[in-house]
C-alpha atoms as a PDB file:
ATOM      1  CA  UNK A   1     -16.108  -2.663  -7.221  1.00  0.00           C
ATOM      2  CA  UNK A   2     -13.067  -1.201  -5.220  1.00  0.00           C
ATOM      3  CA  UNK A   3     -12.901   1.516  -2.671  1.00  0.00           C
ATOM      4  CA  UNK A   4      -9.531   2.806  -3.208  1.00  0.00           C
ATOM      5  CA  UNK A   5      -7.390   4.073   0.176  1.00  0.00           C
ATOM      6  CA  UNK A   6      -4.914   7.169  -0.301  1.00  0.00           C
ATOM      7  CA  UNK A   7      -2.984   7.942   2.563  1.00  0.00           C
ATOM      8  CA  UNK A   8      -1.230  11.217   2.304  1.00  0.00           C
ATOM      9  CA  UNK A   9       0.936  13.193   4.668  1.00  0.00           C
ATOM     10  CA  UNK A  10       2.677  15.915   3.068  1.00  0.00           C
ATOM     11  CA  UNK A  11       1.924  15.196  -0.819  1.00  0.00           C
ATOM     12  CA  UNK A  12      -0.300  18.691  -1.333  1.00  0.00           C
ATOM     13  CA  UNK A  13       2.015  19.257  -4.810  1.00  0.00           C
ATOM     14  CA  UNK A  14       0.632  15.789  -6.868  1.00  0.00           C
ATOM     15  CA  UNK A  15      -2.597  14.761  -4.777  1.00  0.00           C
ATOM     16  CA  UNK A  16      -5.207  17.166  -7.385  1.00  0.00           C
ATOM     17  CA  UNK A  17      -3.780  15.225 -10.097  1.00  0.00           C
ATOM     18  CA  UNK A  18      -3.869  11.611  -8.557  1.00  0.00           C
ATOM     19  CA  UNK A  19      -7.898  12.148  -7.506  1.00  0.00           C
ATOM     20  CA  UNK A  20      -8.616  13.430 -10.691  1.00  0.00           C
ATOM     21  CA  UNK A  21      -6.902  10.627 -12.256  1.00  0.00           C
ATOM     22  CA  UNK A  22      -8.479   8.159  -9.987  1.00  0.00           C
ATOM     23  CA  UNK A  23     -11.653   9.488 -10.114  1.00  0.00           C
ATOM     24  CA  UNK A  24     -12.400   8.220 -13.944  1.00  0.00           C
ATOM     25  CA  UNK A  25     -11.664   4.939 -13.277  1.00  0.00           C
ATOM     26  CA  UNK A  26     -14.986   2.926 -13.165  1.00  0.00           C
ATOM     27  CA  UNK A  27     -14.012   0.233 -11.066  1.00  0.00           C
ATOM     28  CA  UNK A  28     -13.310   2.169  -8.635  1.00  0.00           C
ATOM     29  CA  UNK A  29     -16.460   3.376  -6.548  1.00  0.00           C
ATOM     30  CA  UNK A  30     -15.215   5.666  -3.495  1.00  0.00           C
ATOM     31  CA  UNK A  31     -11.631   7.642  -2.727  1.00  0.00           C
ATOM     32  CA  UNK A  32     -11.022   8.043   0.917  1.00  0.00           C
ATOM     33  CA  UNK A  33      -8.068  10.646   1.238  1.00  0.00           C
ATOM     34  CA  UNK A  34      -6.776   9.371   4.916  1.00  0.00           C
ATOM     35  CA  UNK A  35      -4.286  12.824   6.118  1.00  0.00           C
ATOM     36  CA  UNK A  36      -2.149  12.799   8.480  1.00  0.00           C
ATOM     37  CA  UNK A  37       0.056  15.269  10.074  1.00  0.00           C
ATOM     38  CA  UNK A  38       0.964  17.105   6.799  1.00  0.00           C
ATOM     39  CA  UNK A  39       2.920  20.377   6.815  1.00  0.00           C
ATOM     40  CA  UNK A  40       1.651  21.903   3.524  1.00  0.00           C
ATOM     41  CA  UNK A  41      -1.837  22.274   2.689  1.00  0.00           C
ATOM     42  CA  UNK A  42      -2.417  18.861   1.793  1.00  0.00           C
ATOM     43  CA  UNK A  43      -5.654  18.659   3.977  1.00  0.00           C
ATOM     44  CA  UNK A  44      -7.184  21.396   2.055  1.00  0.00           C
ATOM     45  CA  UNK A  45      -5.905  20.025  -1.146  1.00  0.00           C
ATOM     46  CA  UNK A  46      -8.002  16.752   0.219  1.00  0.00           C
ATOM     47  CA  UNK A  47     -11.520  19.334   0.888  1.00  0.00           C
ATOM     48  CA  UNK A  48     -11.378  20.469  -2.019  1.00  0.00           C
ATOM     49  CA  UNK A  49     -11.538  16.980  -3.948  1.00  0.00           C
ATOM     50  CA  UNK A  50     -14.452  15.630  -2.038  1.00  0.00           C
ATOM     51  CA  UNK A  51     -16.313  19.173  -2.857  1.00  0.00           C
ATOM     52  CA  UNK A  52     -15.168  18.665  -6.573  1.00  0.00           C
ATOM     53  CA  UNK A  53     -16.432  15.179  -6.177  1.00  0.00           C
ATOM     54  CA  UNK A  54     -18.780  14.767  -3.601  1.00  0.00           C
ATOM     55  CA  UNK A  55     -19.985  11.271  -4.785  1.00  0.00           C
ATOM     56  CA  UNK A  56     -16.561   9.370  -4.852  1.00  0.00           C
ATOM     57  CA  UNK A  57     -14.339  11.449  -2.297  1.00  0.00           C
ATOM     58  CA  UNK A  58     -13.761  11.034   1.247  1.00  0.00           C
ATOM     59  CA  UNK A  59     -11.249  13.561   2.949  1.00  0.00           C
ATOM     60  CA  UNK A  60     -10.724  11.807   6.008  1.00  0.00           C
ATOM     61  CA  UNK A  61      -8.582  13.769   8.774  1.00  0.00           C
ATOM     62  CA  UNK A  62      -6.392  10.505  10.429  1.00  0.00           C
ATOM     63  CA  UNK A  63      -6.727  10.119  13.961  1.00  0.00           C
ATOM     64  CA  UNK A  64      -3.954   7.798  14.483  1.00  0.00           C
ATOM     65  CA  UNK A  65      -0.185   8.000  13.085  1.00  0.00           C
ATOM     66  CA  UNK A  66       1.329   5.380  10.420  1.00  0.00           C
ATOM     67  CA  UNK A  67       0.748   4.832   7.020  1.00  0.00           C
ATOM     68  CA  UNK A  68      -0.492   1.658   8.246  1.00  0.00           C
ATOM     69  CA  UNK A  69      -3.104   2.930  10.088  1.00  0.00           C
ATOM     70  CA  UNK A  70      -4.365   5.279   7.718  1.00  0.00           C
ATOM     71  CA  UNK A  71      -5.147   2.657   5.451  1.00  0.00           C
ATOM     72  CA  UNK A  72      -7.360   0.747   8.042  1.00  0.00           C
ATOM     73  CA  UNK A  73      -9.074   4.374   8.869  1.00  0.00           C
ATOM     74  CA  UNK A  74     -10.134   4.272   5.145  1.00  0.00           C
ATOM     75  CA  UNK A  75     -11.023   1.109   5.308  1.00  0.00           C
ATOM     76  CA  UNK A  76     -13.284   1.082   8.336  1.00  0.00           C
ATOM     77  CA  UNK A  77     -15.153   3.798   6.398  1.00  0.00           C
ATOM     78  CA  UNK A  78     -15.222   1.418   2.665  1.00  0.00           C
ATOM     79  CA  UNK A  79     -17.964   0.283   1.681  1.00  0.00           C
ATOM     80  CA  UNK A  80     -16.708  -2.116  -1.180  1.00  0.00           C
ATOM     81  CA  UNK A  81     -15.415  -6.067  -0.876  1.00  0.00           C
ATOM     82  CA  UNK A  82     -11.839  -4.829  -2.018  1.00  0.00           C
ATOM     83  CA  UNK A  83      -9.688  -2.409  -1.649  1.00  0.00           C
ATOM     84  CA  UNK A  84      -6.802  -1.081  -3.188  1.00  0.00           C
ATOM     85  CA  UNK A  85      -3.892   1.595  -1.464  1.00  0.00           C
ATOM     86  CA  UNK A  86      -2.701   3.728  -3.450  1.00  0.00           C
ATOM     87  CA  UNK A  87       0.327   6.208  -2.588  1.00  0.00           C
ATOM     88  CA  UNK A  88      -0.427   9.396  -2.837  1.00  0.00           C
ATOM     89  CA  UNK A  89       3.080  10.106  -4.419  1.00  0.00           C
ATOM     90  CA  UNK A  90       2.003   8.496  -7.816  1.00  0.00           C
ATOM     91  CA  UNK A  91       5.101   6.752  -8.138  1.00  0.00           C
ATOM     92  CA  UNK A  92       3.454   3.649  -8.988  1.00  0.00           C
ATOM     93  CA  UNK A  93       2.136   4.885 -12.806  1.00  0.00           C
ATOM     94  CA  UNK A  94      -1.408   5.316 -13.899  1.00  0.00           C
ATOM     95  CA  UNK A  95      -0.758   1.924 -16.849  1.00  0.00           C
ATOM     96  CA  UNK A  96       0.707  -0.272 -14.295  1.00  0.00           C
ATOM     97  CA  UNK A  97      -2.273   0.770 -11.764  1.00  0.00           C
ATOM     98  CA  UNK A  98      -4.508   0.143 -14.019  1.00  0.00           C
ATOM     99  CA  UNK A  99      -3.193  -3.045 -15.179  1.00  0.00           C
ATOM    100  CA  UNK A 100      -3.724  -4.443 -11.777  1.00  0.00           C
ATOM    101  CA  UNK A 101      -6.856  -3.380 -11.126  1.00  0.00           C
ATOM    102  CA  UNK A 102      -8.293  -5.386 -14.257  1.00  0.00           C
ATOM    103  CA  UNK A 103      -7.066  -8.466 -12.310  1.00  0.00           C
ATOM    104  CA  UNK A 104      -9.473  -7.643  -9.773  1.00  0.00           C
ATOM    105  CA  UNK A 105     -12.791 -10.169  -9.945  1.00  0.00           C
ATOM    106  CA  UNK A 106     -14.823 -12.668  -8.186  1.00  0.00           C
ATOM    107  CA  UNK A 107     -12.009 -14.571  -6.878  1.00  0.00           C
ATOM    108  CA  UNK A 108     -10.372 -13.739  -3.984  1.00  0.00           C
ATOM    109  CA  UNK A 109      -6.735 -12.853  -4.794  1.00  0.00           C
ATOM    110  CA  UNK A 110      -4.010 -10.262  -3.329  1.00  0.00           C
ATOM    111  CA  UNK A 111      -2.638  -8.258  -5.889  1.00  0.00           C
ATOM    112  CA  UNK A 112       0.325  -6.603  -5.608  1.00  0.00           C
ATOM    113  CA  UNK A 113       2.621  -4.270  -7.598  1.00  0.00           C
ATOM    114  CA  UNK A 114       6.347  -5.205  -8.419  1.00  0.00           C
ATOM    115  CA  UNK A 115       9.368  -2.759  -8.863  1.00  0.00           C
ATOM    116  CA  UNK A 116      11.646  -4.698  -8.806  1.00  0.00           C
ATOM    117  CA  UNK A 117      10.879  -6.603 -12.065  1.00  0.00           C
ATOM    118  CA  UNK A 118       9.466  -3.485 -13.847  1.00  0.00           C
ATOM    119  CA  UNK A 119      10.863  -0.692 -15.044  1.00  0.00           C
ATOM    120  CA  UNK A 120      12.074   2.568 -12.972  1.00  0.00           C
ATOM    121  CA  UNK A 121      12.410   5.922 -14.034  1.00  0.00           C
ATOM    122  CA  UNK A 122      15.843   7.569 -13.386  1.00  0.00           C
ATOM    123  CA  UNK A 123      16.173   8.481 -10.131  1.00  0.00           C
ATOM    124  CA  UNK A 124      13.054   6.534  -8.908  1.00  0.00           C
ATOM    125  CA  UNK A 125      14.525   3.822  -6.892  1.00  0.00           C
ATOM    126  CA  UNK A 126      17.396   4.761  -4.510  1.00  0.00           C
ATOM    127  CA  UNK A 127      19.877   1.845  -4.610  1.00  0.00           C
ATOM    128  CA  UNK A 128      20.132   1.353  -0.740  1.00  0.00           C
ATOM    129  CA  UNK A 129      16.534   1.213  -0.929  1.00  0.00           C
ATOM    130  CA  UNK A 130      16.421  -1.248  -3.965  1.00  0.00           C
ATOM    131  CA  UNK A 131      19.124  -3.427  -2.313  1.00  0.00           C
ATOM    132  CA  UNK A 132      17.054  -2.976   0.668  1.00  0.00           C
ATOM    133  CA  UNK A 133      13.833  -5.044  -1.238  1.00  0.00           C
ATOM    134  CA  UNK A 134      16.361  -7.829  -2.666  1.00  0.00           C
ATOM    135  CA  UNK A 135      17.364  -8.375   0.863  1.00  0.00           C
ATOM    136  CA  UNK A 136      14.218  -8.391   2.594  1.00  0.00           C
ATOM    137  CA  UNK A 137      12.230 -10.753  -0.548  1.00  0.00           C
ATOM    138  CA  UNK A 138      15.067 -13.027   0.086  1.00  0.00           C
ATOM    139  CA  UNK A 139      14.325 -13.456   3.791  1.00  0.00           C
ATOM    140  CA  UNK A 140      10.587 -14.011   3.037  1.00  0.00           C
ATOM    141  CA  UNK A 141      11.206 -16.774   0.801  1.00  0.00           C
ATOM    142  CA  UNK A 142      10.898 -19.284   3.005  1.00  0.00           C
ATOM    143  CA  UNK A 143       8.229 -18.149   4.619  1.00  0.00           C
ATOM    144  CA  UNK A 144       6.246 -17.537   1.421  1.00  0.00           C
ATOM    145  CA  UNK A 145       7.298 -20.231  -0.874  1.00  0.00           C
ATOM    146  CA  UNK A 146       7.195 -17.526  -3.258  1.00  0.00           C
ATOM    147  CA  UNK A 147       9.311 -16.327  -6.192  1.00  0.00           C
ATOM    148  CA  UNK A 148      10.807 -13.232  -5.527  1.00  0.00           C
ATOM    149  CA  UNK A 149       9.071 -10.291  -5.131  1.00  0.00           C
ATOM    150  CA  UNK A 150       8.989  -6.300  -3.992  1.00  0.00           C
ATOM    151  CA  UNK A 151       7.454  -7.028  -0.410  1.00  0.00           C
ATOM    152  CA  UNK A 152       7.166  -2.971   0.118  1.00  0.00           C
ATOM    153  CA  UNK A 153       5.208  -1.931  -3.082  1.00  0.00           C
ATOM    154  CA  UNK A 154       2.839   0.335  -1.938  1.00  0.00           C
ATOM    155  CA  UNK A 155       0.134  -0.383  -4.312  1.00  0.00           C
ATOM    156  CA  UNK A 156      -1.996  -3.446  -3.412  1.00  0.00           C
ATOM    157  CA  UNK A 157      -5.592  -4.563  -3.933  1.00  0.00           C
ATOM    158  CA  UNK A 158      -7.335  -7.405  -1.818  1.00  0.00           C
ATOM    159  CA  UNK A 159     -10.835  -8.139   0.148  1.00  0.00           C
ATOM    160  CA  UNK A 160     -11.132  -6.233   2.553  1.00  0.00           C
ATOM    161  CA  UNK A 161     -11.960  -9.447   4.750  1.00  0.00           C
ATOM    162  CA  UNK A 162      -8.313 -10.009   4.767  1.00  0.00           C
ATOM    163  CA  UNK A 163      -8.045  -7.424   7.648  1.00  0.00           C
ATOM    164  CA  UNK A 164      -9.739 -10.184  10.222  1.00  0.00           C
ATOM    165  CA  UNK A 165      -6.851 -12.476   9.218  1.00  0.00           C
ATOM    166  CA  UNK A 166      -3.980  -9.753  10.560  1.00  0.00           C
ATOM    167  CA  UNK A 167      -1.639 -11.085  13.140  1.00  0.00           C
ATOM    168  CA  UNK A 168      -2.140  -9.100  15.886  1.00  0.00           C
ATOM    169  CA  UNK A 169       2.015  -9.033  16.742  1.00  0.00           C
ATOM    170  CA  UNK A 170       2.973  -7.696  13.274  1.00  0.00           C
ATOM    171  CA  UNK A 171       0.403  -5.130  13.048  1.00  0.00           C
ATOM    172  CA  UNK A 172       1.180  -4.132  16.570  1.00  0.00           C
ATOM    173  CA  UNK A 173       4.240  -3.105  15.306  1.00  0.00           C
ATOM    174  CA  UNK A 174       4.229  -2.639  11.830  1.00  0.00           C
ATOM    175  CA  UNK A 175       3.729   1.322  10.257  1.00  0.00           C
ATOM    176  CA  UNK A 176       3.319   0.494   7.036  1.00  0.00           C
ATOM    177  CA  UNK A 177       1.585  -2.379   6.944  1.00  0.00           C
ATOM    178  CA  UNK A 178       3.258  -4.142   3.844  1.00  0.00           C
ATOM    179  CA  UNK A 179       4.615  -7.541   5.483  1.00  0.00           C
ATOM    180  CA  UNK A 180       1.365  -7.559   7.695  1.00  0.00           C
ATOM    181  CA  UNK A 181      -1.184  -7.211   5.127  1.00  0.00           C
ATOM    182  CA  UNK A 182       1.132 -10.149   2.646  1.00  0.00           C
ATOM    183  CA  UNK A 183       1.644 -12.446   5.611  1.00  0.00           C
ATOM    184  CA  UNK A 184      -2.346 -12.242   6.239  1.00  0.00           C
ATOM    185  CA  UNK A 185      -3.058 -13.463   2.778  1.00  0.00           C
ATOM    186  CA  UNK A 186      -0.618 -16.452   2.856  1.00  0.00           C
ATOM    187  CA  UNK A 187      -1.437 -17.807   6.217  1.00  0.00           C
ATOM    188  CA  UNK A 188      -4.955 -17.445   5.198  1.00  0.00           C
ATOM    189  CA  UNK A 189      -4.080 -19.472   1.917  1.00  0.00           C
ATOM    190  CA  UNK A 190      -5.076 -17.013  -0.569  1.00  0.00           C
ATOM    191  CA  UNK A 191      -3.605 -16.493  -3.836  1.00  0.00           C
ATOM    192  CA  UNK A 192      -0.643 -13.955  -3.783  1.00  0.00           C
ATOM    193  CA  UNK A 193      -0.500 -12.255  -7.782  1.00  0.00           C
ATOM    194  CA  UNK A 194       2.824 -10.160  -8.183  1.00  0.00           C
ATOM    195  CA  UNK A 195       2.967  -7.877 -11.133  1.00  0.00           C
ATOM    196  CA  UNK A 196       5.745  -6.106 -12.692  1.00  0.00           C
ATOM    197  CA  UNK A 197       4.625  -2.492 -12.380  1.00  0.00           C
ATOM    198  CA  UNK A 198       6.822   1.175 -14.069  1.00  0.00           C
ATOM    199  CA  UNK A 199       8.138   3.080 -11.045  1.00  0.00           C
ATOM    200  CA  UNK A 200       8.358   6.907 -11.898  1.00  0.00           C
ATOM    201  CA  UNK A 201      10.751   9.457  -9.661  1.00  0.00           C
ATOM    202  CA  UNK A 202       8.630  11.637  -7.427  1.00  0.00           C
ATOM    203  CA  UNK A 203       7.248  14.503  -9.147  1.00  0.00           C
ATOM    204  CA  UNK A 204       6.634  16.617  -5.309  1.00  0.00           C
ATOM    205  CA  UNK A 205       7.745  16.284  -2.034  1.00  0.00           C
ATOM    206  CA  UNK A 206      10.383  13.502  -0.196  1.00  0.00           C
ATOM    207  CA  UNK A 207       9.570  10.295   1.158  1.00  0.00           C
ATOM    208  CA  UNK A 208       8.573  10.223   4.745  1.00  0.00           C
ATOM    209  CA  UNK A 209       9.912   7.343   5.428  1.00  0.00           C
ATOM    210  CA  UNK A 210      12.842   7.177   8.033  1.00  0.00           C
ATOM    211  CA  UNK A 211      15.139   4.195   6.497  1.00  0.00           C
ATOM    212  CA  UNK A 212      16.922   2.787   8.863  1.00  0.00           C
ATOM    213  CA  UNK A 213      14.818   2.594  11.872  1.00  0.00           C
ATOM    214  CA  UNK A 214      12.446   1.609   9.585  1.00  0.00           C
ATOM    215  CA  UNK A 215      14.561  -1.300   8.427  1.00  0.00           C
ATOM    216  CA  UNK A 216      15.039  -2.509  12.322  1.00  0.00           C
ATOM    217  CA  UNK A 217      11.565  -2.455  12.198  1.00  0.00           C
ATOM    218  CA  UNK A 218      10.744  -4.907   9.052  1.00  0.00           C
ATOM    219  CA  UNK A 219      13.727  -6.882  10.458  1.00  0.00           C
ATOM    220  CA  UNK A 220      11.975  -7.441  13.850  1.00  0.00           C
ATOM    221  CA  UNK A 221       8.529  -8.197  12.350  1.00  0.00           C
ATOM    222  CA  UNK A 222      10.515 -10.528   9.877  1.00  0.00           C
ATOM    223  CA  UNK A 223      11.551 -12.027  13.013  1.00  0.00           C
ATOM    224  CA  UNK A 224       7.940 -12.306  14.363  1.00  0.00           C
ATOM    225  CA  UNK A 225       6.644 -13.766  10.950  1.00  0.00           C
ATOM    226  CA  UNK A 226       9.526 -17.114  11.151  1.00  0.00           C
ATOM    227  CA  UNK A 227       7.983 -17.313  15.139  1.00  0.00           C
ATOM    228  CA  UNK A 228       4.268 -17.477  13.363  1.00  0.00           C
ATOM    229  CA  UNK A 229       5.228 -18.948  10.969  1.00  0.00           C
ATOM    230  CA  UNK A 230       7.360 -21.894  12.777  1.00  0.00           C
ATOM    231  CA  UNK A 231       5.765 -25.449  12.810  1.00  0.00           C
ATOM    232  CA  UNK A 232       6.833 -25.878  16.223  1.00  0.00           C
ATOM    233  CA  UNK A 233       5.402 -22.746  17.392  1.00  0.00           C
ATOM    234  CA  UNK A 234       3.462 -22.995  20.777  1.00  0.00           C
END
């Protein structure tokens, strides 16, 4: 089974429709709702899914900042061997969620969603940010030995043991936990599944992502992950 991780900061307009949605799916045992810092009435949007299902739903009010640290919040609180993030923007669809989650079994394996080599909605995937991907997969290739992939898909599923494998540098530093959480589960040897996934426009809402000092950030982690990852490292 799969406790499933939503972090949501400002995503009030599409969040009743994602829980309800995720709610029916019978792999997946508990919702935590991690907020934090929303403007609209997201929060309340979260209370009022855990009293419309108080068996699955967590609202969880974030103590912390990051969507990175939302998603350990949630997990802290899990009670399931894996767990999957899910963005609260539904961008990812409900198929292509779903088509991940039946990969989920008894072996260990990190499962990951793919934009790139899927197919996008109009208006789903800005091109700076899509040239953005290309150019970070392609500095990861080395260090993975892996075909290329969308390093910053937000949806993901893996044991939840993975989080004692973290390097303590990246995570230090990383807010959305993407390269952390993928570098963990190759250093650690475990299998790495990539799946082409449909990537819908957002139906509510704006990112909250700040691009570009967000990209110096994945560059300088990048940086930290050759210095890990470096056979000559001290």
């Amino acid at each position: 089974m799969i406790s499933c991780i939503i972090p949501a900061c400002n995503e009030a307009g599409q969040l009743a429709k994602l829980i309800n949605q995720v709610n029916e799916i019978e792999k997946i045992s508990e919702i935590f709702i991690v907020e934090g810092g929303s403007k609209d009435n997201t929060w309340q949007v979260a209370i009022q899914m855990q009293e419309n299902y108080p068996k699955k739903v967590h609202a969880i009010k974030q103590s912390g900042r990051g969507k990175f640290n939302a998603v350990l919040e949630g997990a802290a609180a899990s009670n399931e061997k894996f767990i999957m993030i899910w963005d609260a923007d539904a961008t990812v669809s409900l198929k292509s969620s779903l088509e991940l989650i039946e990969l989920v079994g008894q072996q260990d394996l990190f499962i990951m969603g793919d934009r790139l080599k899927g197919e996008n909605e109009k208006k789903s995937f800005r091109i700076l940010n899509k040239l953005g991907n290309y150019f970070f997969s392609i500095l990861w290739l080395p260090i993975l030995n892996f075909k290329l992939m969308d390093l910053f898909c937000g949806t993901k599923i893996f044991p939840k043991s993975l989080i004692q494998e973290f390097n303590q540098k990246l995570k230090s530093i990383d807010n959305y936990g993407d390269l952390t959480l993928i570098f963990a589960a190759k250093t650690s040897g475990m299998q790495i599944v990539s799946k082409p996934v449909e990537y819908l426009a957002r139906a509510y809402g704006t990112t909250n992502m700040m691009r570009w000092a967000t990209a110096r950030r994945f560059l300088k982690i990048t940086f930290l992950a050759y210095k890990a990852n470096s056979p000559n490292k001290s």
